[in-house]
PDB file of N, CA and C in Angstrom:
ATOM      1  N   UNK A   1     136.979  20.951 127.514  1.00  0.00           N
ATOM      2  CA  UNK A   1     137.004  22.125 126.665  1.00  0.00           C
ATOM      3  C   UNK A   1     135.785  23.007 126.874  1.00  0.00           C
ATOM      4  N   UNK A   2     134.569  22.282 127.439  1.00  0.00           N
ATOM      5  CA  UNK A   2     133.558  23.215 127.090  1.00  0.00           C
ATOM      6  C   UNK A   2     133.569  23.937 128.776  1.00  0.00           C
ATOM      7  N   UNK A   3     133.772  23.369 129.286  1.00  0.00           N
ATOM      8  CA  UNK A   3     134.452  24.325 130.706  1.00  0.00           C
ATOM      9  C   UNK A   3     134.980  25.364 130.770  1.00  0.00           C
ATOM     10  N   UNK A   4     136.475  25.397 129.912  1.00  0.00           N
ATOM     11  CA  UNK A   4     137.223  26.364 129.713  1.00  0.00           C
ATOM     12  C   UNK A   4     136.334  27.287 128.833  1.00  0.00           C
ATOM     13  N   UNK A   5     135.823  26.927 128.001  1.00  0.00           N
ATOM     14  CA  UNK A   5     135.381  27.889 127.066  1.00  0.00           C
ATOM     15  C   UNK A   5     134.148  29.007 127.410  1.00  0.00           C
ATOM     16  N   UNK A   6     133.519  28.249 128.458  1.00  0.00           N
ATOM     17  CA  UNK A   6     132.153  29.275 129.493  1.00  0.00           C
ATOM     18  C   UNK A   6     133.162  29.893 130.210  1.00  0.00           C
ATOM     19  N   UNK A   7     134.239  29.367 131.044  1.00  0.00           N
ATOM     20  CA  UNK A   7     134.974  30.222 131.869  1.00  0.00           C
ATOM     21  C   UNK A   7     135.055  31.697 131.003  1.00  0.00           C
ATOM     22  N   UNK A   8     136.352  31.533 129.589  1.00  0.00           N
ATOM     23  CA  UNK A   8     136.636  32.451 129.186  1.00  0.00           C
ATOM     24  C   UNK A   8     135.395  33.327 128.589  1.00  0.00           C
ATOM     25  N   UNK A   9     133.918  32.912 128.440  1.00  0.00           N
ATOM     26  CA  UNK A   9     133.386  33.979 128.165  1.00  0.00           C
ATOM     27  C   UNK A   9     132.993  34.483 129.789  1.00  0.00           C
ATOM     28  N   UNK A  10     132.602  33.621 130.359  1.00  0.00           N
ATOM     29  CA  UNK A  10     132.373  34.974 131.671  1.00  0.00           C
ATOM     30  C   UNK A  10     133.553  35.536 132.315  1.00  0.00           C
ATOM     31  N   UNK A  11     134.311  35.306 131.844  1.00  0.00           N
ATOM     32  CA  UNK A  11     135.790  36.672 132.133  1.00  0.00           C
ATOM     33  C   UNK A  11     135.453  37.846 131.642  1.00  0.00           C
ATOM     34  N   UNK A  12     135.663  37.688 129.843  1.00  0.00           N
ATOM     35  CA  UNK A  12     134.835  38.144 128.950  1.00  0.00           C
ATOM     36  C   UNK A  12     133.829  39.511 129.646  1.00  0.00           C
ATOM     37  N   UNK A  13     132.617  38.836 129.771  1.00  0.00           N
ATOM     38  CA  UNK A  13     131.361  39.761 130.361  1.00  0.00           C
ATOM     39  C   UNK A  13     131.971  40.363 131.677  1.00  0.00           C
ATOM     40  N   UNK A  14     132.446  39.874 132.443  1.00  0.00           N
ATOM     41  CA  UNK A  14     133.110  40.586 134.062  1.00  0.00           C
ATOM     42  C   UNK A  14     133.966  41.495 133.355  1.00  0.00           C
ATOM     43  N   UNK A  15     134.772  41.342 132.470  1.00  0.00           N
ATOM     44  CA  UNK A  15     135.633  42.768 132.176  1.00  0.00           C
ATOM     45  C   UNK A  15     135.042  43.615 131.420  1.00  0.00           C
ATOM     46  N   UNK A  16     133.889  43.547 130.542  1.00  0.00           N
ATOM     47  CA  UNK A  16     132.906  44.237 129.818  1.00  0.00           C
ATOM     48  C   UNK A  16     132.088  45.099 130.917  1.00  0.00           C
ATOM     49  N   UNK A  17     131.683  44.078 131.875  1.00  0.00           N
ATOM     50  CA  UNK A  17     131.107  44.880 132.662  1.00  0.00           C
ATOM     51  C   UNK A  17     131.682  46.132 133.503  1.00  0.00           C
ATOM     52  N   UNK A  18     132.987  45.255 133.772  1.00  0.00           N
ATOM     53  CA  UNK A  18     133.438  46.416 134.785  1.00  0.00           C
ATOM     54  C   UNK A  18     134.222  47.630 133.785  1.00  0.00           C
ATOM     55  N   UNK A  19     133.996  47.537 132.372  1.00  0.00           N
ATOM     56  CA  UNK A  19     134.709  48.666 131.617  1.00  0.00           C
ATOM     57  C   UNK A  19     133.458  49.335 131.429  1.00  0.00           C
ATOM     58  N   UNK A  20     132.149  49.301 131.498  1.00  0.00           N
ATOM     59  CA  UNK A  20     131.106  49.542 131.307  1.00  0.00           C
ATOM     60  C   UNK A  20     130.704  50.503 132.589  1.00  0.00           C
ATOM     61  N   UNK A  21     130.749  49.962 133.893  1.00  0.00           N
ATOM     62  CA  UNK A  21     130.621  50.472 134.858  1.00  0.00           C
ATOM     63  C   UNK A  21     131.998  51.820 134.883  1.00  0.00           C
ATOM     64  N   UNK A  22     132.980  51.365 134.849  1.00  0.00           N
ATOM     65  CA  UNK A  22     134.064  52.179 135.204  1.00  0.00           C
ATOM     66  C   UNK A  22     133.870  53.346 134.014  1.00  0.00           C
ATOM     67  N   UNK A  23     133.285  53.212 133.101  1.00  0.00           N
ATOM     68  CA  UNK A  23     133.301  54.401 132.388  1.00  0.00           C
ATOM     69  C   UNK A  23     131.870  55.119 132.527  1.00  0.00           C
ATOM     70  N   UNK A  24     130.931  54.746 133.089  1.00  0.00           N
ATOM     71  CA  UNK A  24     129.351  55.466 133.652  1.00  0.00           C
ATOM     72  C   UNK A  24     130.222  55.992 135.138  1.00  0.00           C
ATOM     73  N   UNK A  25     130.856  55.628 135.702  1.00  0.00           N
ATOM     74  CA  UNK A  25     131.146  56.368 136.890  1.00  0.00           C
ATOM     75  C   UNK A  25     131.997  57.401 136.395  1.00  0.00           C
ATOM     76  N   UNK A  26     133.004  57.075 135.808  1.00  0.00           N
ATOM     77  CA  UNK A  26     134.277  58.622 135.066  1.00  0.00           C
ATOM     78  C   UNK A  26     133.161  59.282 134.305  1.00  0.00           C
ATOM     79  N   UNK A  27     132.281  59.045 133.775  1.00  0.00           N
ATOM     80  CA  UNK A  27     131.308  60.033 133.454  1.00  0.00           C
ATOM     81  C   UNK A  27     130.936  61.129 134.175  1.00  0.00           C
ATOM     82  N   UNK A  28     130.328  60.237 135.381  1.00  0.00           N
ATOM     83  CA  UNK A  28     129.137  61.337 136.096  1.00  0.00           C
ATOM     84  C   UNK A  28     130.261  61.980 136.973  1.00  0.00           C
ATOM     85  N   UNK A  29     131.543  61.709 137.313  1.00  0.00           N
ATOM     86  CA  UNK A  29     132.231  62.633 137.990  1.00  0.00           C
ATOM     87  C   UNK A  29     132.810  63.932 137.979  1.00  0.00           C
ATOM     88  N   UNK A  30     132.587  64.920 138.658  1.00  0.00           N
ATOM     89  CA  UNK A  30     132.646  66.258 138.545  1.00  0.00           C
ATOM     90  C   UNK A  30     133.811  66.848 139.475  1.00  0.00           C
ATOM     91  N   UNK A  31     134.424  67.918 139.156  1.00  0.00           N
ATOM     92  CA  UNK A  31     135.337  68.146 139.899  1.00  0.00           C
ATOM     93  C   UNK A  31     135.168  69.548 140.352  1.00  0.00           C
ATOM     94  N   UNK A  32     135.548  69.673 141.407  1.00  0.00           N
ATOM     95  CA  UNK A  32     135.429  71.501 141.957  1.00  0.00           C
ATOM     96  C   UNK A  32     134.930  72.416 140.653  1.00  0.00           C
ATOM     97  N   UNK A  33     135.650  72.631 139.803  1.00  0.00           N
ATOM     98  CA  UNK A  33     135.870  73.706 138.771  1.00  0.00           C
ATOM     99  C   UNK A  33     133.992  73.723 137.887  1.00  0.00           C
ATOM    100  N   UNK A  34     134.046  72.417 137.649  1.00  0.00           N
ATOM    101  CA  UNK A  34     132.504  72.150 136.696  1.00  0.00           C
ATOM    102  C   UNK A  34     131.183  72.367 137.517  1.00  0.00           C
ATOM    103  N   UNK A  35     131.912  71.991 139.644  1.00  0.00           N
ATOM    104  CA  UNK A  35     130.825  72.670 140.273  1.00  0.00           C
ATOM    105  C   UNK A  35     130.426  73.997 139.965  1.00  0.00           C
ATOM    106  N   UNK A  36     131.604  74.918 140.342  1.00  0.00           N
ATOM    107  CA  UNK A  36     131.283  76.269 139.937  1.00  0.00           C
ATOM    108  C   UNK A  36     130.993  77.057 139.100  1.00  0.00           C
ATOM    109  N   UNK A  37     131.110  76.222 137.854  1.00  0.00           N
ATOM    110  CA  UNK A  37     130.560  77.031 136.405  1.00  0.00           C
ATOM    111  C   UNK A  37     129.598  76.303 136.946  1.00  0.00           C
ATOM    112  N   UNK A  38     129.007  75.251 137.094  1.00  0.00           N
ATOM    113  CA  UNK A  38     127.240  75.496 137.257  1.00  0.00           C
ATOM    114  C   UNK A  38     126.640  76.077 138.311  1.00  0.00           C
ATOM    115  N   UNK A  39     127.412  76.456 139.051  1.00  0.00           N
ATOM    116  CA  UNK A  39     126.611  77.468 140.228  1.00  0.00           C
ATOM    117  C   UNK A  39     126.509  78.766 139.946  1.00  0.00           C
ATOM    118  N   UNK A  40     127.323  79.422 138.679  1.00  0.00           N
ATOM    119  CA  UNK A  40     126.988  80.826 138.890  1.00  0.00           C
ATOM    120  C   UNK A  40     126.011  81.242 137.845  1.00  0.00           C
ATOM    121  N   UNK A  41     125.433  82.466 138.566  1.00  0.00           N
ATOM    122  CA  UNK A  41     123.754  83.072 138.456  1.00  0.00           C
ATOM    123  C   UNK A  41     122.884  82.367 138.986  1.00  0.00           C
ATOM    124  N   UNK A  42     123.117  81.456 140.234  1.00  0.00           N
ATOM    125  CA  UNK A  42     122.463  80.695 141.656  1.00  0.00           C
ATOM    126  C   UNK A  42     122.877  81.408 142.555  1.00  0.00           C
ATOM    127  N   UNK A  43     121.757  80.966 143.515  1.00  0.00           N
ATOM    128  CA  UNK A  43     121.687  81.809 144.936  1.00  0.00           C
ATOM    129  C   UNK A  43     122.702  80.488 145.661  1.00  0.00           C
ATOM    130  N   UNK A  44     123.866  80.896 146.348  1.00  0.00           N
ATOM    131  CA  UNK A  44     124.342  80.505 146.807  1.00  0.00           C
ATOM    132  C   UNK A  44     124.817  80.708 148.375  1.00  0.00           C
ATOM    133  N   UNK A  45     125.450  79.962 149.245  1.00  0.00           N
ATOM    134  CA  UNK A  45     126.038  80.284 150.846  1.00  0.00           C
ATOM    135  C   UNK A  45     127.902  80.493 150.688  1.00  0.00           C
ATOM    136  N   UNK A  46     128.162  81.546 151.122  1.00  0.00           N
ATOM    137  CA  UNK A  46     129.371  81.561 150.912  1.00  0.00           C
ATOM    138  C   UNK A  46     130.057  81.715 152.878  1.00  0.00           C
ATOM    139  N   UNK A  47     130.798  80.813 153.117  1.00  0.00           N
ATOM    140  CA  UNK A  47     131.231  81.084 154.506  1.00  0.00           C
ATOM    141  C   UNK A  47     132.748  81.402 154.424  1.00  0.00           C
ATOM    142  N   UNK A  48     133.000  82.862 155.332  1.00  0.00           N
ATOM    143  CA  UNK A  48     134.161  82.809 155.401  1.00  0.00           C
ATOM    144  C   UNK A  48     134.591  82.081 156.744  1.00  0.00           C
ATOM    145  N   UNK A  49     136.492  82.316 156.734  1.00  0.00           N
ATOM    146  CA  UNK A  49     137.203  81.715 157.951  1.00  0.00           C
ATOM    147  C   UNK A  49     136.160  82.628 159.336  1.00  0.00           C
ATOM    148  N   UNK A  50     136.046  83.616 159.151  1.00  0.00           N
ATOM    149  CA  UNK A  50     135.858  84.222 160.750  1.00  0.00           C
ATOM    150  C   UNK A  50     134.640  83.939 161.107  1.00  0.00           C
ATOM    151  N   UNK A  51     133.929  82.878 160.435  1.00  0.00           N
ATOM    152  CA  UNK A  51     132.127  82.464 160.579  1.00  0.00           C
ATOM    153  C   UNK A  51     131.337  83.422 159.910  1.00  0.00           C
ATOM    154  N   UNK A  52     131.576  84.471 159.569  1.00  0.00           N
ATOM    155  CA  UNK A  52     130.594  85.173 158.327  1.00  0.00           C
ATOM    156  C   UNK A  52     130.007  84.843 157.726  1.00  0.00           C
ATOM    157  N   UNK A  53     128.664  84.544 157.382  1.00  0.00           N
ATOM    158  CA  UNK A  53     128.148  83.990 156.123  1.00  0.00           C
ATOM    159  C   UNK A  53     127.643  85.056 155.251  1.00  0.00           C
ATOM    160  N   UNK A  54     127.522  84.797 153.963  1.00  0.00           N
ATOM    161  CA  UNK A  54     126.996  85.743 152.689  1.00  0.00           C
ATOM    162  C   UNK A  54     125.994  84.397 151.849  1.00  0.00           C
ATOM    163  N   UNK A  55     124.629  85.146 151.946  1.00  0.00           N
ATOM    164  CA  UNK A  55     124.064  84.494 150.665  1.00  0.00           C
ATOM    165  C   UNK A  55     123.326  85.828 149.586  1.00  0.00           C
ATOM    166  N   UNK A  56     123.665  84.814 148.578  1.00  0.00           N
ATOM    167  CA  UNK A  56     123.262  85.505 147.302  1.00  0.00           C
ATOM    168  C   UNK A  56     123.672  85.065 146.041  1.00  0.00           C
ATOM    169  N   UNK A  57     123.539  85.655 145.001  1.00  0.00           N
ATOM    170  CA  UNK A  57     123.349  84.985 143.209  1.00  0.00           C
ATOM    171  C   UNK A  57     124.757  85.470 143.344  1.00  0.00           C
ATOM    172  N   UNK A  58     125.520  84.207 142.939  1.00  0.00           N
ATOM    173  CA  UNK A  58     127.062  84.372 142.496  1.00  0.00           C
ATOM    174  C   UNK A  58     126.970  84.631 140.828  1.00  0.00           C
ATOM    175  N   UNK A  59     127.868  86.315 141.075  1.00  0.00           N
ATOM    176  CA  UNK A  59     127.918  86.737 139.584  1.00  0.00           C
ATOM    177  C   UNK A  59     129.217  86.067 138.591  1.00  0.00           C
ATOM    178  N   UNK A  60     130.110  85.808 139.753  1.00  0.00           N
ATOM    179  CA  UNK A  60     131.314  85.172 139.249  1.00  0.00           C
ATOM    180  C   UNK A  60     132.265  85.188 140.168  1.00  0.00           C
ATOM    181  N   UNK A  61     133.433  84.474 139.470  1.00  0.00           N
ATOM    182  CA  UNK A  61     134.669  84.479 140.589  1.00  0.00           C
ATOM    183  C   UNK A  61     135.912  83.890 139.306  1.00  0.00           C
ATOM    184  N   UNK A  62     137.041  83.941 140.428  1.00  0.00           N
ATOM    185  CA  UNK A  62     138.418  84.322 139.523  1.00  0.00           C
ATOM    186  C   UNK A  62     138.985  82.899 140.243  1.00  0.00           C
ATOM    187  N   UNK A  63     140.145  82.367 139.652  1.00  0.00           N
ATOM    188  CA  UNK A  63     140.918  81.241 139.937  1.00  0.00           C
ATOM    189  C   UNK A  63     141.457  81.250 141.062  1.00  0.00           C
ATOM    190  N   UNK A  64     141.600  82.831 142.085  1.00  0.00           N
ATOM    191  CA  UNK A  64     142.198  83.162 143.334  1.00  0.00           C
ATOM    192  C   UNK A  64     140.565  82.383 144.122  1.00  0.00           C
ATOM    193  N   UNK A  65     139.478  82.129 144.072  1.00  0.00           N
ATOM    194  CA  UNK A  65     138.510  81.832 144.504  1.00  0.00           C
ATOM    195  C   UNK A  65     137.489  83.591 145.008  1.00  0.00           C
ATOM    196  N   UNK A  66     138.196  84.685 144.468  1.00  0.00           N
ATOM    197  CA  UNK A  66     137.294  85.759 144.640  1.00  0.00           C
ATOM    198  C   UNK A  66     136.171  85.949 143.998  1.00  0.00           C
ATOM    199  N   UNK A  67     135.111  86.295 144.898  1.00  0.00           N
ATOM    200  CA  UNK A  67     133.962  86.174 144.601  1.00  0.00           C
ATOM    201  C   UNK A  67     133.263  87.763 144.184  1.00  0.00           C
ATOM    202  N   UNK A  68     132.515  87.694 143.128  1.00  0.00           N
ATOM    203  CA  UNK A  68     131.050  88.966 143.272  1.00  0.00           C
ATOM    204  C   UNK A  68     129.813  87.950 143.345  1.00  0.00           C
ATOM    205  N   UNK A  69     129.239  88.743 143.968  1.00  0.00           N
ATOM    206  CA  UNK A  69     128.125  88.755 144.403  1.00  0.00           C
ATOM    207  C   UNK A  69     126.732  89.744 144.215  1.00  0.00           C
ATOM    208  N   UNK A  70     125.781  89.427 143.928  1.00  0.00           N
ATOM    209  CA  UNK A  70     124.472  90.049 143.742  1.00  0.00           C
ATOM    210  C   UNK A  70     123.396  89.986 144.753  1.00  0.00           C
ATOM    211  N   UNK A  71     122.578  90.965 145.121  1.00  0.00           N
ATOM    212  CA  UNK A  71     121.496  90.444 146.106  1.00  0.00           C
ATOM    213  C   UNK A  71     122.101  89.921 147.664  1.00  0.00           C
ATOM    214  N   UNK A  72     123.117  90.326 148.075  1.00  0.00           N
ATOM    215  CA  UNK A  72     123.361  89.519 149.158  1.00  0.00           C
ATOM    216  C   UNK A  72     123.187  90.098 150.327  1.00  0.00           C
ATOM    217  N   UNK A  73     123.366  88.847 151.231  1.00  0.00           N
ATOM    218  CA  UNK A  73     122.975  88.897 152.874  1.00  0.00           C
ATOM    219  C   UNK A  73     123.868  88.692 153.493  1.00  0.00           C
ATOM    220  N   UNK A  74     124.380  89.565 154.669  1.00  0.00           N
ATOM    221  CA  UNK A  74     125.344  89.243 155.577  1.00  0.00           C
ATOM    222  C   UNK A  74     124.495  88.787 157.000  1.00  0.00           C
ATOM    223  N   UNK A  75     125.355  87.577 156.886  1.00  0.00           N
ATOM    224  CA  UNK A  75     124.662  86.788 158.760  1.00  0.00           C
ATOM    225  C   UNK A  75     125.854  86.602 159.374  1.00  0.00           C
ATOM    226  N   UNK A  76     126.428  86.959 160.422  1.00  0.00           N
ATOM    227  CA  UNK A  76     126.663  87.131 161.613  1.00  0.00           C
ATOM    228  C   UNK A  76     126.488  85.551 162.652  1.00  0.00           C
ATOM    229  N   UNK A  77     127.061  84.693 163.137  1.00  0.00           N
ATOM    230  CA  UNK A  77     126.816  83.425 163.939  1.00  0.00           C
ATOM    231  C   UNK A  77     126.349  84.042 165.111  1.00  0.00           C
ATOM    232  N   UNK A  78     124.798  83.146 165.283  1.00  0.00           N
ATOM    233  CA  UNK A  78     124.603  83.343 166.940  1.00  0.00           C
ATOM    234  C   UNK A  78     125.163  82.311 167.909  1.00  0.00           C
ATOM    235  N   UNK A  79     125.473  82.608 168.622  1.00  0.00           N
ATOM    236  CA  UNK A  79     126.115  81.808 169.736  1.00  0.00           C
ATOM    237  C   UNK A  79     125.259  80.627 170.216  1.00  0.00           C
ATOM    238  N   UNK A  80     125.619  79.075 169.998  1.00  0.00           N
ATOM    239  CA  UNK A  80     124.150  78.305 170.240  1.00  0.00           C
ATOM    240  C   UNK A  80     123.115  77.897 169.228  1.00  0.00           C
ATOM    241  N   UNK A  81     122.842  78.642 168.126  1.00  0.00           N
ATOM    242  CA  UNK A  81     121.936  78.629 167.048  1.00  0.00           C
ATOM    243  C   UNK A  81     122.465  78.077 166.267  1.00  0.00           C
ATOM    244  N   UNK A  82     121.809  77.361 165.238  1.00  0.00           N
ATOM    245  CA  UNK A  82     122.103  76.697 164.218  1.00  0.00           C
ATOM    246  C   UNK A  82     121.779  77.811 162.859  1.00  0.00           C
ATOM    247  N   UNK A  83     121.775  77.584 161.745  1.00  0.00           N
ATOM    248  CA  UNK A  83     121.454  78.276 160.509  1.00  0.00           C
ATOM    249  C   UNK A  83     122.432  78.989 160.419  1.00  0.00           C
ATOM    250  N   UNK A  84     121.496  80.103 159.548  1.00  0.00           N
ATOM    251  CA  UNK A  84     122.844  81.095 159.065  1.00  0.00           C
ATOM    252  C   UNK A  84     123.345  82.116 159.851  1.00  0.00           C
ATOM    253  N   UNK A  85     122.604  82.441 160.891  1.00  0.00           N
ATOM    254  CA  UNK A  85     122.587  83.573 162.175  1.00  0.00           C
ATOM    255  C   UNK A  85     121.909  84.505 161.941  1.00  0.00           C
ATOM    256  N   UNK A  86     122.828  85.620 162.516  1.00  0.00           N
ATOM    257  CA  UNK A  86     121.439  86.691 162.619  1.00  0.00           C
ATOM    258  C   UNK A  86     121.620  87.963 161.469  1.00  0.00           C
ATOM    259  N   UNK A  87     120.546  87.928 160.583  1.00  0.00           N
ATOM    260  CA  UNK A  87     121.165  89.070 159.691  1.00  0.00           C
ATOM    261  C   UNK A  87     121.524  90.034 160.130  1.00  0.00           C
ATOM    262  N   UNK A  88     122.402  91.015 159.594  1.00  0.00           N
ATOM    263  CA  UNK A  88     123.281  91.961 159.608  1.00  0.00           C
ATOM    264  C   UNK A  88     122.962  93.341 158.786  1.00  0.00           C
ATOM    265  N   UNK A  89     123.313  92.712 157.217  1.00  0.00           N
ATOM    266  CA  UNK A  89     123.077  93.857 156.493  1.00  0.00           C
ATOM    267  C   UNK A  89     122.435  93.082 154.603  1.00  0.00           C
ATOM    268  N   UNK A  90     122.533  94.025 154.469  1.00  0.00           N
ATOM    269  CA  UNK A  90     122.266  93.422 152.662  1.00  0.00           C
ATOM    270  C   UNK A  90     122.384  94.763 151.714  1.00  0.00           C
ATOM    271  N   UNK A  91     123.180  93.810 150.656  1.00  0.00           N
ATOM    272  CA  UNK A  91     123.939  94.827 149.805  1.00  0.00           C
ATOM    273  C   UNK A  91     123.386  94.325 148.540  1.00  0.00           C
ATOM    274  N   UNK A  92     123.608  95.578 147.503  1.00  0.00           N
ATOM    275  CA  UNK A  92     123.022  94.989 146.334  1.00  0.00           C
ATOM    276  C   UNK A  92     124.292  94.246 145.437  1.00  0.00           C
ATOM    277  N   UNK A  93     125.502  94.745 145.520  1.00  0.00           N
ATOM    278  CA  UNK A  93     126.539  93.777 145.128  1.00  0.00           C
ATOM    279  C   UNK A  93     127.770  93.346 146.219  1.00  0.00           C
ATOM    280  N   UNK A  94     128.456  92.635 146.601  1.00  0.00           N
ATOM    281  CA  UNK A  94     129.093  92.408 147.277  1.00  0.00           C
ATOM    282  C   UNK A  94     130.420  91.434 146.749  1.00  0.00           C
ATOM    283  N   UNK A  95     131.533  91.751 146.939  1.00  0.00           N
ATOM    284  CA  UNK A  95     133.323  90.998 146.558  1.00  0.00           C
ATOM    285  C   UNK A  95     133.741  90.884 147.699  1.00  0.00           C
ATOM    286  N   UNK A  96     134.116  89.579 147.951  1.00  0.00           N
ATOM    287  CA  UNK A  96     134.757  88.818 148.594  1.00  0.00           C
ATOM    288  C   UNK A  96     135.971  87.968 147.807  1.00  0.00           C
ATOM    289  N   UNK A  97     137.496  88.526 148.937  1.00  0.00           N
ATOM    290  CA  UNK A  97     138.252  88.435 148.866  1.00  0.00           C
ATOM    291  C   UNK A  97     138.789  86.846 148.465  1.00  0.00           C
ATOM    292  N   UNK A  98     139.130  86.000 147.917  1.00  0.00           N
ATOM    293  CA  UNK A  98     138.979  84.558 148.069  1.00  0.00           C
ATOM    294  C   UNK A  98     139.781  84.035 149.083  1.00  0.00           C
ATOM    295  N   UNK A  99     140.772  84.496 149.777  1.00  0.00           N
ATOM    296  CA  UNK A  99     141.762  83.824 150.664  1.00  0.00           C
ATOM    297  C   UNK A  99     140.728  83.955 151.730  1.00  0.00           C
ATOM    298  N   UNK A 100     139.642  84.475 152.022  1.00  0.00           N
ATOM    299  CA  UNK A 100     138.677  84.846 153.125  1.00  0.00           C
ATOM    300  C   UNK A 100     137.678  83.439 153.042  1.00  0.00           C
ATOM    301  N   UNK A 101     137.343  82.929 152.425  1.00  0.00           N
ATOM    302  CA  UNK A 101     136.578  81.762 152.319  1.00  0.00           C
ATOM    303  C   UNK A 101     136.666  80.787 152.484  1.00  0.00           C
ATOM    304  N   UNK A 102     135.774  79.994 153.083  1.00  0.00           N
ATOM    305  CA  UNK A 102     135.803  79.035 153.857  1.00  0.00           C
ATOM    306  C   UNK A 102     135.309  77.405 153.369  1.00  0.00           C
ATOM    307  N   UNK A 103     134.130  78.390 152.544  1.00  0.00           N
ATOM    308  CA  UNK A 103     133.382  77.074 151.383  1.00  0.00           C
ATOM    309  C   UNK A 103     132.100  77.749 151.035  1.00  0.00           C
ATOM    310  N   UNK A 104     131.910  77.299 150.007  1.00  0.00           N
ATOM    311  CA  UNK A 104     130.567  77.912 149.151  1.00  0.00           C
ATOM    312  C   UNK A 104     129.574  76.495 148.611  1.00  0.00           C
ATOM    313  N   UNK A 105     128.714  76.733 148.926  1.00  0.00           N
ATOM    314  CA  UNK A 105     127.498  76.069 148.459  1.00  0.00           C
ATOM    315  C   UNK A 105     126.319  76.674 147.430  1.00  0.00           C
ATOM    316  N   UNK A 106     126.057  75.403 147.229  1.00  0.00           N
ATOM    317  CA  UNK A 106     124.827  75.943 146.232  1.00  0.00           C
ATOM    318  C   UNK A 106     123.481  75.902 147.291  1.00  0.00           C
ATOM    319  N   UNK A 107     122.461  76.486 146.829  1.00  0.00           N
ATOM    320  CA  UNK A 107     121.315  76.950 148.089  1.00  0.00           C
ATOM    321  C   UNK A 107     120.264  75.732 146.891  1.00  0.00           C
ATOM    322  N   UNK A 108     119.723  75.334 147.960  1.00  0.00           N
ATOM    323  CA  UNK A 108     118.880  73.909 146.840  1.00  0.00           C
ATOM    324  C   UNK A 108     117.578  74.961 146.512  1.00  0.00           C
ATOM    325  N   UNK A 109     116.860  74.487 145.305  1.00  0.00           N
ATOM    326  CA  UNK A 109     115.750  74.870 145.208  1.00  0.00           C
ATOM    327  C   UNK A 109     114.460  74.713 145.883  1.00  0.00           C
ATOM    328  N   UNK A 110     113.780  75.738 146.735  1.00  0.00           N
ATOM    329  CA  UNK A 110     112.887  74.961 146.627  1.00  0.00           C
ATOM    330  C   UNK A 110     111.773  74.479 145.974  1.00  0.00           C
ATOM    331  N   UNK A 111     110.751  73.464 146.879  1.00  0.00           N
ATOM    332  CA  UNK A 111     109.551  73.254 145.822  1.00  0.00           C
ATOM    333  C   UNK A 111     108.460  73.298 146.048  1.00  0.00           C
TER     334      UNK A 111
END
């Protein structure tokens, strides 16, 4: 009896635990949508399909994934180069179409 009875408490603790764990992980998980409400009024990288890049403070965007933009930079890919390429132009607001995009990032801080 006293066998069985340690068994059933460390079942017990293994399913405590893993309801414990499994609900700290469904916690911290985030999905597309909660990325982007915390990215906007951040300086962000926006790439379209044709290699375009745009950085700048995302003012907002719509469920189509269209973007405004503040402060931004148009870069151009150099052939061979890594980064963002070679600037182009810079606008003080800028909309981008969302079917044009490729993926958007957040620009890390630095320190």
């Amino acid at each position: 009896n006293c066998c069985i009875m340690s068994t059933e408490i460390d079942v017990s603790n293994e399913i405590l635990e893993k309801s414990i764990t499994t609900t700290t992980v469904s916690s911290l998980k985030k999905n597309p949508s909660d990325f982007l409400r915390q990215i906007i009024g951040k300086a962000v990288i926006v790439k379209l399909n044709s290699g375009v890049t745009y950085k700048g403070i995302l003012a907002c965007l719509d469920g189509f994934m269209n973007i405004a933009m503040e402060q931004t930079e148009e870069y151009h890919p150099d052939q061979g180069q890594g980064g963002l390429g070679q600037l182009k132009a810079r606008y003080g607001d800028c909309f981008i179409r969302g079917n044009n995009v490729f993926y958007i990032s957040a620009v890390k801080a630095k320190k």
